[in-house]
N, C-alpha and C. Protein backbone atom coordinates (compact mmCIF):
# COMPACT_ATOMS: atom_id res chain seq x y z
N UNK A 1 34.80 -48.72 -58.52
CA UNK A 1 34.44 -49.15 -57.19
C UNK A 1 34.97 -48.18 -56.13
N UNK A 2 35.99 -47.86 -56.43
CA UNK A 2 36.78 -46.59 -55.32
C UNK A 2 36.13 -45.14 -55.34
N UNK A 3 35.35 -45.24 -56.17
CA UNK A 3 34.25 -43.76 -56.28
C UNK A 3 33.47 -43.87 -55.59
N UNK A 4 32.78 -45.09 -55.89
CA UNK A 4 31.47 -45.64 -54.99
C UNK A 4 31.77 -45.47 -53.38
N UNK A 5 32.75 -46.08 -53.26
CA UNK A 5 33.09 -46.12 -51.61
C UNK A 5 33.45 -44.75 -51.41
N UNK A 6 33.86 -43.66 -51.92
CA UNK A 6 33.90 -41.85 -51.48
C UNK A 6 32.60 -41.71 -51.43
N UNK A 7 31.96 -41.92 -52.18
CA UNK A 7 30.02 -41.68 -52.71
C UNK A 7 30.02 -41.67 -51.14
N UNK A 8 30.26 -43.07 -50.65
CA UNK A 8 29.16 -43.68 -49.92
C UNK A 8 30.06 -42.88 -48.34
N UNK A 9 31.11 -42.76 -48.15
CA UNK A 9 31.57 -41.97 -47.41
C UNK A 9 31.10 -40.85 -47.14
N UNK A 10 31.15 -39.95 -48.23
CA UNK A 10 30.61 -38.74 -48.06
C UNK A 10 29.10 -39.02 -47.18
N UNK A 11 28.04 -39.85 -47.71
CA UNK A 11 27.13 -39.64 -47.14
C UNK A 11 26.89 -40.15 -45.91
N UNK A 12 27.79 -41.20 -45.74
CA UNK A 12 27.93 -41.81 -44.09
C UNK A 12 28.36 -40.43 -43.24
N UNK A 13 29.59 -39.53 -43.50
CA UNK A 13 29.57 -38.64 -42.70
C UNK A 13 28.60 -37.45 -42.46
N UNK A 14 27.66 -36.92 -43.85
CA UNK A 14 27.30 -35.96 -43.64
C UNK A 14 25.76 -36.45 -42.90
N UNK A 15 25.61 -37.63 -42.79
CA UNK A 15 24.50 -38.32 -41.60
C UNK A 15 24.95 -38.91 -40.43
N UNK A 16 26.22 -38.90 -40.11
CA UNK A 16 26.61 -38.82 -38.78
C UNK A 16 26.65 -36.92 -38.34
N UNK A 17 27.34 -36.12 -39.66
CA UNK A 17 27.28 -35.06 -38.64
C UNK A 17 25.87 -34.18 -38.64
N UNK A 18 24.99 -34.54 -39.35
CA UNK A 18 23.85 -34.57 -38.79
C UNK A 18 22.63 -34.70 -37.82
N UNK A 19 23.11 -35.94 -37.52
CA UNK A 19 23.06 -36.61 -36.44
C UNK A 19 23.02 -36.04 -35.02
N UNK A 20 24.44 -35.57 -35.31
CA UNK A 20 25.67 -35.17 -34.13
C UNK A 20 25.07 -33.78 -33.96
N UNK A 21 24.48 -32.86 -35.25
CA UNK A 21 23.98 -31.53 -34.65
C UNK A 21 22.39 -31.14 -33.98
N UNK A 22 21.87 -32.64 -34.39
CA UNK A 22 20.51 -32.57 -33.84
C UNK A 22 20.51 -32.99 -32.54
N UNK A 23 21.06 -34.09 -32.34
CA UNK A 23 21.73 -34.84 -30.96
C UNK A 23 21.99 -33.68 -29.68
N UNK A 24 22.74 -32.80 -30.39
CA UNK A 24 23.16 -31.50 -29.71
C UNK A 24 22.61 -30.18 -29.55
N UNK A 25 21.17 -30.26 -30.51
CA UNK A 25 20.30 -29.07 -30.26
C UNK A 25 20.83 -27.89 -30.97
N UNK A 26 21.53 -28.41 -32.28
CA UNK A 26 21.60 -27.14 -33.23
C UNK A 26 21.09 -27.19 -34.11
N UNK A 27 21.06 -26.72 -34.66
CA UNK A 27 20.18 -26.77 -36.21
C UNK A 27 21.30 -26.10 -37.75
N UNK A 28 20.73 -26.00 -39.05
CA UNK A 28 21.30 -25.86 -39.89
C UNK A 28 21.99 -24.37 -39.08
N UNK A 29 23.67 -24.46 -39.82
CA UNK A 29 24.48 -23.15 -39.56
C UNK A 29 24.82 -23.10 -37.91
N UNK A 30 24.56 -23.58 -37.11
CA UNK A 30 24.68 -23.89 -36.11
C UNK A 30 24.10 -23.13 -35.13
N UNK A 31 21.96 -22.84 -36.00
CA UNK A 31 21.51 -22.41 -35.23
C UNK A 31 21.18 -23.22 -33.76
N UNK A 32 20.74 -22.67 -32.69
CA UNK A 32 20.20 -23.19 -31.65
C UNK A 32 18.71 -22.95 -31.60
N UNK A 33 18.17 -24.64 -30.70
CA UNK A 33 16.71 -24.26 -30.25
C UNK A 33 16.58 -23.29 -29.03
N UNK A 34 15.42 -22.50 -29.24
CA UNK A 34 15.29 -21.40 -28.19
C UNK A 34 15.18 -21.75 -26.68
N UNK A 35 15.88 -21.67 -25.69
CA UNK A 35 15.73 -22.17 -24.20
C UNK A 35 14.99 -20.98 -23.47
N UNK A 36 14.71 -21.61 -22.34
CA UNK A 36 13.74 -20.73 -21.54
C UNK A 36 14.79 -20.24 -20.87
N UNK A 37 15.12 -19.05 -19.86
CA UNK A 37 15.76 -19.00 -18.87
C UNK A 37 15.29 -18.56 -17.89
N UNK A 38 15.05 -18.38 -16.44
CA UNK A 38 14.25 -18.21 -15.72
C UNK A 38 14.90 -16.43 -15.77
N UNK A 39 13.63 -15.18 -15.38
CA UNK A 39 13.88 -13.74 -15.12
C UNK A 39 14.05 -13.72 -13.77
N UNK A 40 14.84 -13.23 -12.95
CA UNK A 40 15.10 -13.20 -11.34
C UNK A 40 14.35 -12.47 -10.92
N UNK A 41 13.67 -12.79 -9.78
CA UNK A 41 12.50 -11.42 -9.49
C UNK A 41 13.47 -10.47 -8.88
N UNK A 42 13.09 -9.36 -9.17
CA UNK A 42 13.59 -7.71 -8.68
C UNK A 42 13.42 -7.73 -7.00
N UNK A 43 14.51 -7.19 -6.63
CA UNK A 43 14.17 -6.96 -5.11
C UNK A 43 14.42 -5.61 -4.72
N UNK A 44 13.41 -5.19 -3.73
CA UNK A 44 13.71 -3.58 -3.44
C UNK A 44 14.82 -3.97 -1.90
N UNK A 45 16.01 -4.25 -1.56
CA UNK A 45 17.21 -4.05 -0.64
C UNK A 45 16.72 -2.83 0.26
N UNK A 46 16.36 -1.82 -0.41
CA UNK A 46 16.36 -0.20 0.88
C UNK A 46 15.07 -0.85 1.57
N UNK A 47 14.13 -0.88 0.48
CA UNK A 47 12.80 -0.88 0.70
C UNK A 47 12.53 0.97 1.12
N UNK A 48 13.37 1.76 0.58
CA UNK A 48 12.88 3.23 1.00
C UNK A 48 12.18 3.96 0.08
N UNK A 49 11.27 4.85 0.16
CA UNK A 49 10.29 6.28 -0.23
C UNK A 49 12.17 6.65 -1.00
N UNK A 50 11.34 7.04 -2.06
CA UNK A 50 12.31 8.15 -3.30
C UNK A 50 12.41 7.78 -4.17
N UNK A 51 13.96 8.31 -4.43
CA UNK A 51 14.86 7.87 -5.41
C UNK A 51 16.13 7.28 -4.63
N UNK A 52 16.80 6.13 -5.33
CA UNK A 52 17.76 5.54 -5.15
C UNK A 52 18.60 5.39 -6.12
N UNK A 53 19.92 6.12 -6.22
CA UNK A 53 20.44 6.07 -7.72
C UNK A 53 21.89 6.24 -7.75
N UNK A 54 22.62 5.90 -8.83
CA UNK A 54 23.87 5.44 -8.82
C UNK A 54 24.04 4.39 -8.45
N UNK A 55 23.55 3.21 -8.19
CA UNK A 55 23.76 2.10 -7.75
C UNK A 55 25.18 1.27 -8.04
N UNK A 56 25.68 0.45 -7.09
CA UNK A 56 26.96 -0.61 -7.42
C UNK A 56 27.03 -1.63 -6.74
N UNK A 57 26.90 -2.82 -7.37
CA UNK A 57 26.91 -3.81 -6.61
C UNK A 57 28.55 -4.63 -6.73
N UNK A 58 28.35 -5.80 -5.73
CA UNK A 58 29.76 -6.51 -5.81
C UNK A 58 29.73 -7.64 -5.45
N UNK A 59 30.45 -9.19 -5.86
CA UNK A 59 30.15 -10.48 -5.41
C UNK A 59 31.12 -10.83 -4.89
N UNK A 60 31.19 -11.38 -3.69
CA UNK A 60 32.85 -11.76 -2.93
C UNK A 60 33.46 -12.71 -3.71
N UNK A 61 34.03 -12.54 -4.58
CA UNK A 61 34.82 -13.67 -5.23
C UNK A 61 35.45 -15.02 -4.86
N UNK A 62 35.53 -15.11 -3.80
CA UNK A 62 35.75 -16.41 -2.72
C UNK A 62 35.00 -17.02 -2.32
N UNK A 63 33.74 -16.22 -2.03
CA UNK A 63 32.23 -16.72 -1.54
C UNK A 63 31.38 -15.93 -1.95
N UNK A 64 30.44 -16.23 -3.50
CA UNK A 64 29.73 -15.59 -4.00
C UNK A 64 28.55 -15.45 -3.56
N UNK A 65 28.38 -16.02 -2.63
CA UNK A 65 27.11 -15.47 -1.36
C UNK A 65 27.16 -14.97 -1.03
N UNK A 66 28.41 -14.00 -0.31
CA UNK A 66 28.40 -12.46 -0.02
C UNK A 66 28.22 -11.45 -1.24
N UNK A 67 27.04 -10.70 -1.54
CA UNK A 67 27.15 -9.88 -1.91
C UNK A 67 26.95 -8.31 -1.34
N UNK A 68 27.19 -7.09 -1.55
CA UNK A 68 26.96 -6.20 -1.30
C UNK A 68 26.86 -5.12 -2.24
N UNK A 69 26.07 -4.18 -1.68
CA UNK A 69 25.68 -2.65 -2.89
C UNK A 69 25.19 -1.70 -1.89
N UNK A 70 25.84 -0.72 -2.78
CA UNK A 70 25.63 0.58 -2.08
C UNK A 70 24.94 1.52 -3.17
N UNK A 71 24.10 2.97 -3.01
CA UNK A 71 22.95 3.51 -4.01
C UNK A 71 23.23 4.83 -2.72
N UNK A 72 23.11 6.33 -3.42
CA UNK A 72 23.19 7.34 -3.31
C UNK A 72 21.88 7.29 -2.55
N UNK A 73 21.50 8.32 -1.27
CA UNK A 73 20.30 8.24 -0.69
C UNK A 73 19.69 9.81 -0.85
N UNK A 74 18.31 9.42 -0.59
CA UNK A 74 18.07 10.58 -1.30
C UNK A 74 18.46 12.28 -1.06
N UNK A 75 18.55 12.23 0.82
CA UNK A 75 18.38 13.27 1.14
C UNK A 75 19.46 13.41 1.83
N UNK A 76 20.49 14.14 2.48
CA UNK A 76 21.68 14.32 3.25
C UNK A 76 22.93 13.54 2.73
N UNK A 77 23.85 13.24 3.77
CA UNK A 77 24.86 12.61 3.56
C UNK A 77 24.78 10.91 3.63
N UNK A 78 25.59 10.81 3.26
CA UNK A 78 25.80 9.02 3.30
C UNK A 78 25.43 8.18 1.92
N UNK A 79 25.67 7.06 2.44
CA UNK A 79 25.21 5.78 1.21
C UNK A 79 24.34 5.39 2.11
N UNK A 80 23.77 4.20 1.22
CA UNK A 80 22.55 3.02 2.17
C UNK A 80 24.12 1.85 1.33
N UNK A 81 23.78 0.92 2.24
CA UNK A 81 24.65 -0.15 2.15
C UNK A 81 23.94 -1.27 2.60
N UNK A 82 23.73 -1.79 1.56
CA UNK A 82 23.22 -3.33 1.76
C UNK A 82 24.35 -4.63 1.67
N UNK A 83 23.69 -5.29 2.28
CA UNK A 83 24.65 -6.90 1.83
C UNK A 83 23.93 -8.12 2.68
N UNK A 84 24.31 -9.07 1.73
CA UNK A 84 23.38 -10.83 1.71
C UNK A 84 24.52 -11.97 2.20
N UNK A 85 24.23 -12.48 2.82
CA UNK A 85 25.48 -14.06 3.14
C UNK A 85 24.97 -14.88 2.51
N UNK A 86 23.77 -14.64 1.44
CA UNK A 86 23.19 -16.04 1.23
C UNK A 86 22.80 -15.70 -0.14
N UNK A 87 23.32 -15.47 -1.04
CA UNK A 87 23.41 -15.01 -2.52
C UNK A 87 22.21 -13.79 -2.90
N UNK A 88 21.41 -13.02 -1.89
CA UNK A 88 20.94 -12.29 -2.18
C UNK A 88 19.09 -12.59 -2.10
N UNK A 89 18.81 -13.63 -1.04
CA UNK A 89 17.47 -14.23 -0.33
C UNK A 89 16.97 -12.87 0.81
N UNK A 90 18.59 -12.76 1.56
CA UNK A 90 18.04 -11.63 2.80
C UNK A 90 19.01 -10.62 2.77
N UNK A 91 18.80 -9.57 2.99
CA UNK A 91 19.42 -8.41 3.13
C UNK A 91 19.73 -8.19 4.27
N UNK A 92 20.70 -7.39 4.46
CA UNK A 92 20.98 -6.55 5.95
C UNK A 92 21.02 -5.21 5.25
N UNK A 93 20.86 -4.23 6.32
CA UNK A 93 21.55 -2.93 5.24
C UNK A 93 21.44 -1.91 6.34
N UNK A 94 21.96 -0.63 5.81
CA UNK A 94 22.69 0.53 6.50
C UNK A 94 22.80 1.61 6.66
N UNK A 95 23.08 2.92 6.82
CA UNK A 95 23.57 4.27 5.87
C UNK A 95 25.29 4.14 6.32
N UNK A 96 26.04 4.03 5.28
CA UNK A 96 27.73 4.43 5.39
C UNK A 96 27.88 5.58 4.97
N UNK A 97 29.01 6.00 5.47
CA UNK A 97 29.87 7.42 4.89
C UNK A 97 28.90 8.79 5.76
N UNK A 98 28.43 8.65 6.17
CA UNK A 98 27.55 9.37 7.46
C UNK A 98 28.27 10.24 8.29
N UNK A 99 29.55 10.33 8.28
CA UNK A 99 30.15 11.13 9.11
C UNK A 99 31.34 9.63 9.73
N UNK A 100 31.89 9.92 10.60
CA UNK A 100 32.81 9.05 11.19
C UNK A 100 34.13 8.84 10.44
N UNK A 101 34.63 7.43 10.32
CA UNK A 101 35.77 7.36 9.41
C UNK A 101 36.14 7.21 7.90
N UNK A 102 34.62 6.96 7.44
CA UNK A 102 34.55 6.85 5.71
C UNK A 102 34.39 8.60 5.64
N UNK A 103 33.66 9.63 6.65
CA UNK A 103 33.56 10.98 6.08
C UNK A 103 32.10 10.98 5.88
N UNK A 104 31.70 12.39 4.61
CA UNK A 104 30.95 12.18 4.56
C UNK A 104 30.50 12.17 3.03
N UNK A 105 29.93 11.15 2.59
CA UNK A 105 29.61 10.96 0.57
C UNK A 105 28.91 11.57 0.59
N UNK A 106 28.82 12.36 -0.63
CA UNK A 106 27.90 12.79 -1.82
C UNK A 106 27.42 11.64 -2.52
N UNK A 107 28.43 11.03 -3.44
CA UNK A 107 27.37 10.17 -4.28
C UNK A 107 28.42 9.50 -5.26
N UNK A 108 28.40 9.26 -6.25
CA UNK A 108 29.09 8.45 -7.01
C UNK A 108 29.99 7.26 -6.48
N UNK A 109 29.07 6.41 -5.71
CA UNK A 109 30.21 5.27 -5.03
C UNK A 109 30.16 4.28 -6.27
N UNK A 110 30.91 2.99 -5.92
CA UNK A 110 31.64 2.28 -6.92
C UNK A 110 31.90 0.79 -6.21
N UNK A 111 31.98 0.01 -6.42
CA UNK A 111 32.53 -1.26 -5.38
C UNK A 111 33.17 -2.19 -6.89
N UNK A 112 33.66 -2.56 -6.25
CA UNK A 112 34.43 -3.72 -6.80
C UNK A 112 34.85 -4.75 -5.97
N UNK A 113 35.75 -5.86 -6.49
CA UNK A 113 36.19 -7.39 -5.66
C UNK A 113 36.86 -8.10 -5.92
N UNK A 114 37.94 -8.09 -5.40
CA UNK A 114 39.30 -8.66 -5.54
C UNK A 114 39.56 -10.18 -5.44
N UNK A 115 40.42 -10.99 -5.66
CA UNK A 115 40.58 -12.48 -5.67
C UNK A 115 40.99 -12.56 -4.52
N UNK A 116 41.03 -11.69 -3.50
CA UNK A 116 41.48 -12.20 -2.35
C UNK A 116 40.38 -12.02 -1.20
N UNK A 117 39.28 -12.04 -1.66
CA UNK A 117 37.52 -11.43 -0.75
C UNK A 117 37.52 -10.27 -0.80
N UNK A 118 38.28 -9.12 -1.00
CA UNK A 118 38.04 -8.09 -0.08
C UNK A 118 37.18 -7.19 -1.56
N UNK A 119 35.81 -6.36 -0.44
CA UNK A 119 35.30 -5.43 -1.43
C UNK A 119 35.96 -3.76 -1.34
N UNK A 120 36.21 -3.41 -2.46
CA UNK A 120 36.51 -1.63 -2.33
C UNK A 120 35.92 -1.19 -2.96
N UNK A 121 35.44 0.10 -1.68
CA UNK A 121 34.48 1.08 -2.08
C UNK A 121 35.30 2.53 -2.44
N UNK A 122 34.54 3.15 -3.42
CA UNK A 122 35.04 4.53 -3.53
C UNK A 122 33.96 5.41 -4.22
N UNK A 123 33.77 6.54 -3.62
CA UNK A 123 33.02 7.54 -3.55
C UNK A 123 33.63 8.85 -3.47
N UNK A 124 32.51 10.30 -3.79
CA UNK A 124 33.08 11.21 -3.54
C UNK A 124 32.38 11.51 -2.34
N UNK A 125 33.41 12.45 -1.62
CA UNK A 125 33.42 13.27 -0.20
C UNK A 125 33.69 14.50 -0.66
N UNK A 126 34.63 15.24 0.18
CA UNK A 126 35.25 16.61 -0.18
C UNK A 126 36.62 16.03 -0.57
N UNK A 127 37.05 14.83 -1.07
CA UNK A 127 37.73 14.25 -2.11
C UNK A 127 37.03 12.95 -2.29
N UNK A 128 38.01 12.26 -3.58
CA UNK A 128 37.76 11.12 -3.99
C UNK A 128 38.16 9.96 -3.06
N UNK A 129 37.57 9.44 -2.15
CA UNK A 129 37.82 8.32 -0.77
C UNK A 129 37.27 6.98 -1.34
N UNK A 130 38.79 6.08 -1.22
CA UNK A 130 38.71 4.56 -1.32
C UNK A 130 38.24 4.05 -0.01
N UNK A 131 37.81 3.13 0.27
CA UNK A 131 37.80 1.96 1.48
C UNK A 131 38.03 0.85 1.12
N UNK A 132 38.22 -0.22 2.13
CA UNK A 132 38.27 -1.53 1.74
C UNK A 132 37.53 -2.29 2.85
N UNK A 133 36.93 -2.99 2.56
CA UNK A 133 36.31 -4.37 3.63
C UNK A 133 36.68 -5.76 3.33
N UNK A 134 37.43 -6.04 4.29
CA UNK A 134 38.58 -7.41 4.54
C UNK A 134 37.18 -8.68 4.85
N UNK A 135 35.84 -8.21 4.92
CA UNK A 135 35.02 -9.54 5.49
C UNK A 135 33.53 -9.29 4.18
N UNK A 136 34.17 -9.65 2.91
CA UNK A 136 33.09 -9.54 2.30
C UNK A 136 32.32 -8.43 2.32
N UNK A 137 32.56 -7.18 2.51
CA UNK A 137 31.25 -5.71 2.55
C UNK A 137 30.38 -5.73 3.48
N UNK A 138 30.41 -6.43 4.75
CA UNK A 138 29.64 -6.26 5.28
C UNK A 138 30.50 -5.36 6.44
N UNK A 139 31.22 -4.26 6.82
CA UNK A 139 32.07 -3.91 7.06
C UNK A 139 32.69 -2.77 6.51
C-alpha cells in the first residue's frame, strides 16, 4: 500500500508541475511560446543630407525621458546634438563643439550617465575633451 501511495504521488506532482509549466507559458525543457514584441519605428533626429556617423546616445538615469545623442557632422567642425524631454516623441537639436567653450570636435564623441542625472560628453579636439551637463544633455 505504501508503494501505491509514492505511485500515486509521483503522478499527482508531475501533473501539478505540468500544469504549473503550461499555466506559465513554457513548454517541455522550459521552452517558451513565441511573443510578439513591438519594432520601434526609426527616427531621423538631424533630419540632415549625408552622412551621420559615430553616433552616442544617453538616458538621464533619474528621468529617462531625457534623452540625448550626439553623431559626427558631415562637413567642418562640431557635433549635431540632439535631445527629447519626452522619451524620444520630439527632438530639439544643435551643432556643439563649434568653437566657443567645448572647442572645436573632430569626431569620436561618446556620452554616458551617471546616477546622479548628469550626461558626459567626450570627444576629440586638438586633445581628448570631457564635458558634463548638470540638466540632463540638454546643455
Amino acid at each position: 500500500m505504501v508503494l501505491g501511495t509514492r505511485r500515486m504521488t509521483a503522478v499527482v506532482a508531475t501533473t501539478v508541475l505540468t500544469v504549473g509549466l503550461v499555466a506559465a507559458g513554457t513548454g517541455p525543457a522550459g521552452a517558451r511560446s513565441p511573443r510578439t514584441v513591438p519594432v520601434p519605428t526609426n527616427v531621423n533626429i538631424s533630419r540632415a543630407g549625408g552622412n551621420q556617423n559615430e553616433s552616442a546616445i544617453a538616458i538621464q538615469r533619474t528621468n529617462p525621458l531625457n534623452i540625448t545623442s550626439t553623431n559626427n557632422v558631415e562637413t567642418g567642425a562640431g557635433l549635431f546634438h540632439g535631445w527629447s524631454t519626452d522619451g524620444g516623441a520630439t527632438w530639439q537639436t544643435n551643432i556643439i563643439a563649434n568653437g566657443g567653450p567645448l572647442g572645436f570636435a573632430c569626431c569620436d564623441s561618446q556620452l554616458a550617465a551617471d546616477e546622479f542625472g548628469n550626461i558626459f560628453l567626450v570627444y576629440l579636439a586638438d586633445a581628448v575633451r570631457v564635458a558634463i551637463s548638470v540638466d540632463g544633455g540638454f546643455n
